[in-house]
PDB file of N, CA and C in Angstrom:
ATOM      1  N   UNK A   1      -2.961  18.675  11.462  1.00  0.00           N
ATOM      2  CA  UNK A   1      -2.344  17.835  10.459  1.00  0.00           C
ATOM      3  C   UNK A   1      -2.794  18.324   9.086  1.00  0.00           C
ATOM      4  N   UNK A   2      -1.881  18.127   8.483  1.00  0.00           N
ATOM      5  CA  UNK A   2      -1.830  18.572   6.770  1.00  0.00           C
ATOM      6  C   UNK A   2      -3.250  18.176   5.815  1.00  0.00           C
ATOM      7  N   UNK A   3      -3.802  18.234   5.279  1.00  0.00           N
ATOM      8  CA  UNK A   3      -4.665  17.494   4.000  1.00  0.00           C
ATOM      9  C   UNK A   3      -3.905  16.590   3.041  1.00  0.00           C
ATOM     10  N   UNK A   4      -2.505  17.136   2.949  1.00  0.00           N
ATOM     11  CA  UNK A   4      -1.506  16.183   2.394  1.00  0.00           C
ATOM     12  C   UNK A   4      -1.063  15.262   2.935  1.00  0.00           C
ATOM     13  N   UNK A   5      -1.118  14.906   4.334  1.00  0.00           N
ATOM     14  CA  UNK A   5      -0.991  13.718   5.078  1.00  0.00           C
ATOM     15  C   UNK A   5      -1.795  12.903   5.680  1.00  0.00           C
ATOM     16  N   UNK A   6      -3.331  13.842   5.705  1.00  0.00           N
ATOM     17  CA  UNK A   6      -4.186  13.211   6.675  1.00  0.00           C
ATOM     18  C   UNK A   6      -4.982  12.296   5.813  1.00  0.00           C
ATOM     19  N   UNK A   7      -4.987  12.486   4.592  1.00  0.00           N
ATOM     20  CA  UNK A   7      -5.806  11.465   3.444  1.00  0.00           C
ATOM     21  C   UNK A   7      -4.915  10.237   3.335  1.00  0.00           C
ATOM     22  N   UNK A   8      -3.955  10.632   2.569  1.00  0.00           N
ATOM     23  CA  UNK A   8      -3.059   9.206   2.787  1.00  0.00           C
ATOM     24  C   UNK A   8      -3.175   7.922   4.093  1.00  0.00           C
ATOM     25  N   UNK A   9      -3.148   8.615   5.296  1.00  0.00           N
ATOM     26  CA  UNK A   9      -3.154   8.326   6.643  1.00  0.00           C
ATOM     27  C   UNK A   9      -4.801   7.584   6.769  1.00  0.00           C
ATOM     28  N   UNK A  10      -5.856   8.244   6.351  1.00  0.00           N
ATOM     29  CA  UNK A  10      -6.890   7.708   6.596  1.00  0.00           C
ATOM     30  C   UNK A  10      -7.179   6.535   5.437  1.00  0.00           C
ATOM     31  N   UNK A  11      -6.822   6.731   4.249  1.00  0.00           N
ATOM     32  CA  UNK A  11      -6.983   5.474   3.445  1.00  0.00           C
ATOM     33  C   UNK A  11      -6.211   4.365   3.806  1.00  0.00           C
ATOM     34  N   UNK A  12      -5.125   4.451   4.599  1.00  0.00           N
ATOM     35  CA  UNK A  12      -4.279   3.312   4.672  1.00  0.00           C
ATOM     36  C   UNK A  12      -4.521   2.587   6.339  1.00  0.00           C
ATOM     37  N   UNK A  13      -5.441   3.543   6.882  1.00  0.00           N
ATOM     38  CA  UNK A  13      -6.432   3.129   7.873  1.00  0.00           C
ATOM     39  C   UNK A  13      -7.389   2.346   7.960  1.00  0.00           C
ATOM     40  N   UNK A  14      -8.133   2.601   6.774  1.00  0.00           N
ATOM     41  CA  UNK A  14      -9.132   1.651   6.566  1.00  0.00           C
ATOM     42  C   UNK A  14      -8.978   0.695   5.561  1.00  0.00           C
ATOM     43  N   UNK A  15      -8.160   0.794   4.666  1.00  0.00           N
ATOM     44  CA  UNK A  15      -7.332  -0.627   4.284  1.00  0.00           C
ATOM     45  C   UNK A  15      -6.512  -1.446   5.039  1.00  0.00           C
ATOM     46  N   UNK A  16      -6.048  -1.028   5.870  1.00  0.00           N
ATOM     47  CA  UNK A  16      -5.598  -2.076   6.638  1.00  0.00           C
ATOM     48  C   UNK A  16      -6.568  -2.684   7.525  1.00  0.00           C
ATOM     49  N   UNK A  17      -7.685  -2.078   7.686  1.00  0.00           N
ATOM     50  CA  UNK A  17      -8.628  -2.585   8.829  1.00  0.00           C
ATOM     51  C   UNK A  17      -9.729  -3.194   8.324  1.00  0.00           C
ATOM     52  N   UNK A  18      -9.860  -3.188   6.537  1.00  0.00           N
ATOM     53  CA  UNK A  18     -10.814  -4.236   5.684  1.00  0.00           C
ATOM     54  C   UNK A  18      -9.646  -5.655   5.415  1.00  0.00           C
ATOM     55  N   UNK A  19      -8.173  -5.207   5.388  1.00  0.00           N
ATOM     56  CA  UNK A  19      -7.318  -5.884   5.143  1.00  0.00           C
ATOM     57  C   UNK A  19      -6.928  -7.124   6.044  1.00  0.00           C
ATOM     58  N   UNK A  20      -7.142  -6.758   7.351  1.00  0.00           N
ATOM     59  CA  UNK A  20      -6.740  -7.234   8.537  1.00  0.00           C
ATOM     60  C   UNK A  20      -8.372  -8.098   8.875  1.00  0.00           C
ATOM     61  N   UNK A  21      -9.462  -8.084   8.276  1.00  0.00           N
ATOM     62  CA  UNK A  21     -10.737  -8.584   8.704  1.00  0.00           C
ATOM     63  C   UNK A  21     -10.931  -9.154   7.157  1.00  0.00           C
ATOM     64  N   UNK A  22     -10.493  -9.161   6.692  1.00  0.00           N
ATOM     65  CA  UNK A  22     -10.575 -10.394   5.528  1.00  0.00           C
ATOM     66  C   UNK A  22      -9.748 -11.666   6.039  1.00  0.00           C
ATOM     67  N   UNK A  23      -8.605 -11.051   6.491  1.00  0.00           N
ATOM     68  CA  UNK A  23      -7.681 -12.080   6.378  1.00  0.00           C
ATOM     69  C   UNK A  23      -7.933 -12.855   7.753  1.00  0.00           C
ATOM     70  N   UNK A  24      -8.611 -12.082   8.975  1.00  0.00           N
ATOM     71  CA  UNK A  24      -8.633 -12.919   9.989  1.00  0.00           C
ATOM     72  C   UNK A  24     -10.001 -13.815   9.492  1.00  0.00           C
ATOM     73  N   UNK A  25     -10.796 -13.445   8.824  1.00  0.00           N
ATOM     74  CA  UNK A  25     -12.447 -14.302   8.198  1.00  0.00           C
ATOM     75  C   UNK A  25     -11.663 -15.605   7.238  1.00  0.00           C
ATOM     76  N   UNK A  26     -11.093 -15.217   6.192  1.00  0.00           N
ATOM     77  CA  UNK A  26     -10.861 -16.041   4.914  1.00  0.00           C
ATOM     78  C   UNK A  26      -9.684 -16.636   4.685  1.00  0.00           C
ATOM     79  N   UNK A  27      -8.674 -15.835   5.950  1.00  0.00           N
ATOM     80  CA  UNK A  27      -7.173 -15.913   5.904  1.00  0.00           C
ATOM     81  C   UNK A  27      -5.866 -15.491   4.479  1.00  0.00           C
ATOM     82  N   UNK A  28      -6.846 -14.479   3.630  1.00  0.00           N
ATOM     83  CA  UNK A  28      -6.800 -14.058   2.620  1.00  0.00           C
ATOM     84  C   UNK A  28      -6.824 -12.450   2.708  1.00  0.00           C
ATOM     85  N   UNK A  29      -6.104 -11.715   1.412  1.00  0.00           N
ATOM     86  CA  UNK A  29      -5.626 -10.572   1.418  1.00  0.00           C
ATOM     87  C   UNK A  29      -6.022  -9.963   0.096  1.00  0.00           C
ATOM     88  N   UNK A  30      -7.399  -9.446  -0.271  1.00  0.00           N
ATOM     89  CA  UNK A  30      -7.455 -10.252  -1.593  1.00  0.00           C
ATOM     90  C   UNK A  30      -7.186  -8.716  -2.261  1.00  0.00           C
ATOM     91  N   UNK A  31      -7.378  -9.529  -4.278  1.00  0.00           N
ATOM     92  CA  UNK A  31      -6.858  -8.026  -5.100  1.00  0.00           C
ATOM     93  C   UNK A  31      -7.642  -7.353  -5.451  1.00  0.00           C
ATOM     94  N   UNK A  32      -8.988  -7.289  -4.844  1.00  0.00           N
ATOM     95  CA  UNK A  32      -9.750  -6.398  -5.419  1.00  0.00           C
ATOM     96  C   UNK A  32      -9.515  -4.949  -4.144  1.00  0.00           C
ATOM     97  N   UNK A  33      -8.641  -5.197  -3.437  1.00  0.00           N
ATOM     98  CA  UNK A  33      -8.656  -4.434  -2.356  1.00  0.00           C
ATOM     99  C   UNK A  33      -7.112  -3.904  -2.622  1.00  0.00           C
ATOM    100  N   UNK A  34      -6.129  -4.598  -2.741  1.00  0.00           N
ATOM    101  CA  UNK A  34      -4.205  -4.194  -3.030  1.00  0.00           C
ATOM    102  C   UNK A  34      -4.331  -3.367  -4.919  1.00  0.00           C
ATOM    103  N   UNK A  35      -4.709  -3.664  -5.461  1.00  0.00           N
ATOM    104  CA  UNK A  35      -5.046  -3.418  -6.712  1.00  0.00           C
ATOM    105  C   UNK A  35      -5.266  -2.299  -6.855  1.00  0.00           C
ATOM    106  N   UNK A  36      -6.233  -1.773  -6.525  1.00  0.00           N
ATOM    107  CA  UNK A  36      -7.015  -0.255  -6.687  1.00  0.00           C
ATOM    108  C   UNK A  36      -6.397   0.309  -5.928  1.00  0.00           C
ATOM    109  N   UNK A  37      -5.742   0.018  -4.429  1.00  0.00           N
ATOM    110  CA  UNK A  37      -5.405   0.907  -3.427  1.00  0.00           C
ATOM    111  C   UNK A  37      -3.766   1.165  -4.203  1.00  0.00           C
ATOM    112  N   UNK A  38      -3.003   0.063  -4.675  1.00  0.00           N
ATOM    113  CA  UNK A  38      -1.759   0.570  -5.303  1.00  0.00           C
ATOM    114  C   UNK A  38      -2.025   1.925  -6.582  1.00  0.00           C
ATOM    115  N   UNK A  39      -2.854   1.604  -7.644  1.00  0.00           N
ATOM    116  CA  UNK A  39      -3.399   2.394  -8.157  1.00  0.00           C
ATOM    117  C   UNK A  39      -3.907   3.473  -7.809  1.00  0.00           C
ATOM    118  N   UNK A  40      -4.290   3.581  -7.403  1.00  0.00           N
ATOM    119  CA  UNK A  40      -5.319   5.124  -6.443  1.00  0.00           C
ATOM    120  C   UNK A  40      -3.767   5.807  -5.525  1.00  0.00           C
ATOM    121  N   UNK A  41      -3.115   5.171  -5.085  1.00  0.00           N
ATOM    122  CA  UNK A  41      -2.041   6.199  -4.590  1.00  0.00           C
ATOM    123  C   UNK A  41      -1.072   6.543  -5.289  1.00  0.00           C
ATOM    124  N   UNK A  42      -0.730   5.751  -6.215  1.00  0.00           N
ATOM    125  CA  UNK A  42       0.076   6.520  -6.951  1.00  0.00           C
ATOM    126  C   UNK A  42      -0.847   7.580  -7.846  1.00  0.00           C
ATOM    127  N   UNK A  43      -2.053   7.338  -8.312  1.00  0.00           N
ATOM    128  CA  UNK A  43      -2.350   8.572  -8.961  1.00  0.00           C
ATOM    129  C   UNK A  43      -2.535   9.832  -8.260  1.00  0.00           C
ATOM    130  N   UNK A  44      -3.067   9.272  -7.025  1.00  0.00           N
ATOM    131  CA  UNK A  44      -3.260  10.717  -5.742  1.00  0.00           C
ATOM    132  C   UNK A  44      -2.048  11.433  -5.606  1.00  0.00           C
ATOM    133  N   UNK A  45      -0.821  10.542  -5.601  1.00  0.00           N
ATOM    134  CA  UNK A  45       0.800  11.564  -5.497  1.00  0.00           C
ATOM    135  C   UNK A  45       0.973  12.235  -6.565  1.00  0.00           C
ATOM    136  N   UNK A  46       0.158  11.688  -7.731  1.00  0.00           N
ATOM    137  CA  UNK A  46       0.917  12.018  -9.505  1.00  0.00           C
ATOM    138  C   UNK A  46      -0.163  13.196  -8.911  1.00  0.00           C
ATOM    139  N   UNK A  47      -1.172  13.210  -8.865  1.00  0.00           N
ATOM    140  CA  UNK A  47      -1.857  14.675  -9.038  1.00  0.00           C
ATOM    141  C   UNK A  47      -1.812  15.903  -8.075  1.00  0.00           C
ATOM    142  N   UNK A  48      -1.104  15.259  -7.019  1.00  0.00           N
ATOM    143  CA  UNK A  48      -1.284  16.078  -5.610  1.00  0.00           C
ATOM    144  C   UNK A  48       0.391  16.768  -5.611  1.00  0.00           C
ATOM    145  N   UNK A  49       0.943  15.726  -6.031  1.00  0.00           N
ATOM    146  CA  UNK A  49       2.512  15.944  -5.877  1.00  0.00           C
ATOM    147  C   UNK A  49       3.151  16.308  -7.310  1.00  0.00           C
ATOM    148  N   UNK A  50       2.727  16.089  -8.528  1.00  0.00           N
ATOM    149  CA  UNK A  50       3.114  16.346  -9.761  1.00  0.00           C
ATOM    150  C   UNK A  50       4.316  14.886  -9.637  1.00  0.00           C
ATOM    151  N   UNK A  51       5.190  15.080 -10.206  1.00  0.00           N
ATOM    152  CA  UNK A  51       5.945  13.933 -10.480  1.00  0.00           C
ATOM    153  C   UNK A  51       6.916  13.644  -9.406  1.00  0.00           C
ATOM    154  N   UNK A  52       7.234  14.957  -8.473  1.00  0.00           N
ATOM    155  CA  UNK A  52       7.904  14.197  -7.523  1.00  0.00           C
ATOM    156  C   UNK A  52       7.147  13.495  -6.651  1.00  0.00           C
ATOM    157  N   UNK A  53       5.778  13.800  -6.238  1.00  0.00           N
ATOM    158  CA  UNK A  53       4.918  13.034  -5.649  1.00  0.00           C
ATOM    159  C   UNK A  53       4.545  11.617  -6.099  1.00  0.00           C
ATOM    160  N   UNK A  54       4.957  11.722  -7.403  1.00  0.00           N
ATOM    161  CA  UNK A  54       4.159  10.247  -8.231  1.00  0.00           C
ATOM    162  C   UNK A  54       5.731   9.462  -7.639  1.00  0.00           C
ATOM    163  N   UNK A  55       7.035  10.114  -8.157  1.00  0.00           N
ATOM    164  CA  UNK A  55       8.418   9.047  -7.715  1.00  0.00           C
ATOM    165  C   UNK A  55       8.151   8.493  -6.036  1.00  0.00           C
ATOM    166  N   UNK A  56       8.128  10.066  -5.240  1.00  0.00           N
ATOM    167  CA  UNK A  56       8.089   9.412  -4.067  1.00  0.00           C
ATOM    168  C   UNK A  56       7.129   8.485  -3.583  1.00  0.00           C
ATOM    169  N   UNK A  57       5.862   8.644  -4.163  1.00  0.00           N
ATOM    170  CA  UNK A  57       5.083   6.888  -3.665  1.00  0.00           C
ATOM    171  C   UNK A  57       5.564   6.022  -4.875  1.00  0.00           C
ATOM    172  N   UNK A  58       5.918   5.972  -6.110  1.00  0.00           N
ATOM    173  CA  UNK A  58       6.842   4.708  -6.522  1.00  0.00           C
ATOM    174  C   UNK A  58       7.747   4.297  -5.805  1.00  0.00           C
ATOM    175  N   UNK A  59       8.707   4.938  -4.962  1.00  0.00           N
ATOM    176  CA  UNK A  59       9.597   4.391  -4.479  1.00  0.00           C
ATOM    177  C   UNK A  59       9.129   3.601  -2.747  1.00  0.00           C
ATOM    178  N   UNK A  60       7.798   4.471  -2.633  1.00  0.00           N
ATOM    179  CA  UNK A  60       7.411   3.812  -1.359  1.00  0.00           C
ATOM    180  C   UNK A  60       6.713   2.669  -1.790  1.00  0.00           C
ATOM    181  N   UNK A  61       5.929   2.086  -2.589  1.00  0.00           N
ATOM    182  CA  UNK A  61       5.830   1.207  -3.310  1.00  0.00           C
ATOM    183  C   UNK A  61       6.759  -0.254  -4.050  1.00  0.00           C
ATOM    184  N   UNK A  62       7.917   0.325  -4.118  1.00  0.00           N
ATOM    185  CA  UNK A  62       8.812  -0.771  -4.093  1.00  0.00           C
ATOM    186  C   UNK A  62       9.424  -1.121  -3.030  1.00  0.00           C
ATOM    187  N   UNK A  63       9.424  -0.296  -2.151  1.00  0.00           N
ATOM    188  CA  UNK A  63      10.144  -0.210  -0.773  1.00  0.00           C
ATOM    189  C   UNK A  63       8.875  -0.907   0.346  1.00  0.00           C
ATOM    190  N   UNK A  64       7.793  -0.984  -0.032  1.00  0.00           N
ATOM    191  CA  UNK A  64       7.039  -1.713   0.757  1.00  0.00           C
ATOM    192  C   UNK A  64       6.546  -3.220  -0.029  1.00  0.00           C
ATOM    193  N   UNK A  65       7.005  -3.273  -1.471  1.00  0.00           N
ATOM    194  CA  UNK A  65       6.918  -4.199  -2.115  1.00  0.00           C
ATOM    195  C   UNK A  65       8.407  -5.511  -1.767  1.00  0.00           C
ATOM    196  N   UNK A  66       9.544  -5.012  -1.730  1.00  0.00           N
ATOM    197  CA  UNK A  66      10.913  -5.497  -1.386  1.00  0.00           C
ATOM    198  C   UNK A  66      10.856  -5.897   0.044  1.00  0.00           C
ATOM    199  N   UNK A  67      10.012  -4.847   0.828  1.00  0.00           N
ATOM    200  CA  UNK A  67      10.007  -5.372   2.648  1.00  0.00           C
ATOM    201  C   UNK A  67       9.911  -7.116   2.558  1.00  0.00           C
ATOM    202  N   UNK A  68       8.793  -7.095   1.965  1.00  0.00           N
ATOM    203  CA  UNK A  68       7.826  -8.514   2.475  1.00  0.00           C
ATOM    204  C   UNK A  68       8.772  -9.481   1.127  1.00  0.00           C
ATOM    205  N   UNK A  69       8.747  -9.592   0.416  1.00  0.00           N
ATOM    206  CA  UNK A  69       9.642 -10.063  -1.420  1.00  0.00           C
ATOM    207  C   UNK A  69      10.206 -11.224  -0.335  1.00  0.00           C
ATOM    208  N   UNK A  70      11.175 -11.404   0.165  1.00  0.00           N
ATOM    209  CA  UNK A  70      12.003 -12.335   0.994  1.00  0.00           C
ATOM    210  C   UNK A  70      11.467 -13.562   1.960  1.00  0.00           C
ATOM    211  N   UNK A  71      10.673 -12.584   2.475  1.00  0.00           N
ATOM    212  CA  UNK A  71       9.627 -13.753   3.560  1.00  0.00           C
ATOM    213  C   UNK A  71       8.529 -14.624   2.723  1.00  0.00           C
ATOM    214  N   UNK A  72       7.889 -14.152   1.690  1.00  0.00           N
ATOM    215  CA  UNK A  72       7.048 -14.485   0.677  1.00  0.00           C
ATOM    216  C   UNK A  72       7.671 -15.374   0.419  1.00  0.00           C
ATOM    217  N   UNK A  73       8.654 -15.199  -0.146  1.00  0.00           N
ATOM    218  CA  UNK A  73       9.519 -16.506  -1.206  1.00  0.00           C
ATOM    219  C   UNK A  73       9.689 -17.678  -0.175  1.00  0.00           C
ATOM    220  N   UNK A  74       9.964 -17.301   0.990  1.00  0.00           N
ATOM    221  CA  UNK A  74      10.716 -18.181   1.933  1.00  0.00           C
ATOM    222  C   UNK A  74       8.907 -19.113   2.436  1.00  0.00           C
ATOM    223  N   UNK A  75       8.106 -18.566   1.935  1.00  0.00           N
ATOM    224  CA  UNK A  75       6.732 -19.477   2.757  1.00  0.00           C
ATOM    225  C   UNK A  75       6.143 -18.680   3.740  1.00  0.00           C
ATOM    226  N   UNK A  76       6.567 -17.306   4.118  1.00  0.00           N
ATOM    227  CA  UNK A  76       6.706 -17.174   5.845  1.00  0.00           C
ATOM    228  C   UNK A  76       4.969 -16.440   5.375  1.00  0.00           C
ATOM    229  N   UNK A  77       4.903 -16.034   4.542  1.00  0.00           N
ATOM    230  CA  UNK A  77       3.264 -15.298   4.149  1.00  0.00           C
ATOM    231  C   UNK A  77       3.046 -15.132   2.695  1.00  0.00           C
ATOM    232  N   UNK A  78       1.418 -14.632   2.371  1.00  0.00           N
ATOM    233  CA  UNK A  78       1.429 -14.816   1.127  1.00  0.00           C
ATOM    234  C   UNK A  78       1.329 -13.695   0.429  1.00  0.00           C
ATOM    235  N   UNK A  79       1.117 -13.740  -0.544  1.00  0.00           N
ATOM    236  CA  UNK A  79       1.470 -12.463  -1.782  1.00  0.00           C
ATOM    237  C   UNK A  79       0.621 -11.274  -1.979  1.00  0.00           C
ATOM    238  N   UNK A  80      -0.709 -11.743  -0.810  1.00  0.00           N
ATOM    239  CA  UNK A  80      -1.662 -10.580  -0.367  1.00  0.00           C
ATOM    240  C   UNK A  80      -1.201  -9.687   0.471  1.00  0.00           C
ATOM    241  N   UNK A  81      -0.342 -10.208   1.159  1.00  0.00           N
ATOM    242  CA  UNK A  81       0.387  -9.281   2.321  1.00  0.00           C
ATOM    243  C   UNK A  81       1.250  -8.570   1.600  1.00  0.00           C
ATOM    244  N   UNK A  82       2.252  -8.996   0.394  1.00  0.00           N
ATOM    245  CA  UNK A  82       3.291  -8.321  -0.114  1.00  0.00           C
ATOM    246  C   UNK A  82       2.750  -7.167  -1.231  1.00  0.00           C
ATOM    247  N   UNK A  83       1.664  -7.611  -1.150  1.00  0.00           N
ATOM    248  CA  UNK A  83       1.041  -6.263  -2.508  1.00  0.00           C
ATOM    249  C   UNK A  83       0.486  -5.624  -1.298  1.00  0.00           C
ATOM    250  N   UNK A  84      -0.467  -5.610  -0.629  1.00  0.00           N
ATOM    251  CA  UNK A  84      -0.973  -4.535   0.848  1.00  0.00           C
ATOM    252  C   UNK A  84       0.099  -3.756   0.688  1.00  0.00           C
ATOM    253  N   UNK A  85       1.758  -4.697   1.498  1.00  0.00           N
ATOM    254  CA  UNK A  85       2.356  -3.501   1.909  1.00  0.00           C
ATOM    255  C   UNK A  85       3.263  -2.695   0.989  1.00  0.00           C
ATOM    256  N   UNK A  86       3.152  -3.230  -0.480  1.00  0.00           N
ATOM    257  CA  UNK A  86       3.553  -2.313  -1.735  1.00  0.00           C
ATOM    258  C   UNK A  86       2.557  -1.068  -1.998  1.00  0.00           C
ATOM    259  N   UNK A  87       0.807  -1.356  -1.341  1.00  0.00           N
ATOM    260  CA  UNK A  87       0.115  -0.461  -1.558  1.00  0.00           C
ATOM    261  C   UNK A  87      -0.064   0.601  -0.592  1.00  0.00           C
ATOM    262  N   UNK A  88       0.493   0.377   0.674  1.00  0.00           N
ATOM    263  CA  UNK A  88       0.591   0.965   1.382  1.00  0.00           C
ATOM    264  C   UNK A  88       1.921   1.893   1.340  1.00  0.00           C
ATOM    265  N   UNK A  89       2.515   1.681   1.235  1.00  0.00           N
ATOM    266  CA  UNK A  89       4.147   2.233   0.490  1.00  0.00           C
ATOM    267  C   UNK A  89       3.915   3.390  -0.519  1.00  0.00           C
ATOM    268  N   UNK A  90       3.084   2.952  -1.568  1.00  0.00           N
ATOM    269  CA  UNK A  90       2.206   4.062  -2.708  1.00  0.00           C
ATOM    270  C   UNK A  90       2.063   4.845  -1.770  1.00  0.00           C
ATOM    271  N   UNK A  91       0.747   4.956  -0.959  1.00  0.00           N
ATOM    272  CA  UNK A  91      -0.110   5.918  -0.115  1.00  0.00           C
ATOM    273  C   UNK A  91       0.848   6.625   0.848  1.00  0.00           C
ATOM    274  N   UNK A  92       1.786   6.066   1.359  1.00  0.00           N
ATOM    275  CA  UNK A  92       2.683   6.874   2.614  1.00  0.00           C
ATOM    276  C   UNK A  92       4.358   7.605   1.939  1.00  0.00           C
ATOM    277  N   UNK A  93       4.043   6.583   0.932  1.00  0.00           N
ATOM    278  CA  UNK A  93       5.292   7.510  -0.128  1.00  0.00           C
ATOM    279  C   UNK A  93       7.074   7.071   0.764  1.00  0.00           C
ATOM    280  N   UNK A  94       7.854   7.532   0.136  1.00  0.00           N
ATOM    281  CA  UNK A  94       9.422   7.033   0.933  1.00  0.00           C
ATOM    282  C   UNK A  94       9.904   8.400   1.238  1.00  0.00           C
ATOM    283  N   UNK A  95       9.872   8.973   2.825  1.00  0.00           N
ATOM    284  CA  UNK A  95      10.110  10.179   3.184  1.00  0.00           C
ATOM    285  C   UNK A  95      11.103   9.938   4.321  1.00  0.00           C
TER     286      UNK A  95
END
């Protein structure tokens, strides 16, 4: 596997698995964790990828931000989950 895929892959590994053990402890998703990780992947694409790297995790970023947007509104979960999977979207990019 790539260095260009296997980092992405491992950060969004262990954010989901600090992500997933907050929320089963506190039932919470919190922003000191969606925050930096949205941040940190888009700069990792801007520097790794130059600007098409920075678009393609923006667009995975809205595209994992829009997934959850609907169910949020509707009650079905909360807004920790919808930034996770906007930050996770950053890190895996729209391919």
């Amino acid at each position: 596997m790539s260095p260009a895929l296997s980092v992405p892959l491992a950060v969004v590994l262990v954010a989901a698995l600090i992500a997933a053990a907050t929320d089963l402890w506190k039932f919470k998703v919190y922003n000191v964790l969606t925050l930096p990780l949205m941040a940190t992947g888009l700069l990792y694409h801007g520097v790794v990828g130059g600007m098409a790297g920075l678009s393609d995790a923006g667009v995975g970023l809205l595209v994992g931000f829009g997934a959850l947007l609907i169910p949020h509104l509707m009650g079905g979960m909360g807004a920790g989950d919808v930034k996770l999977m906007a930050a996770i979207g950053a890190w895996l990019g729209c391919r």
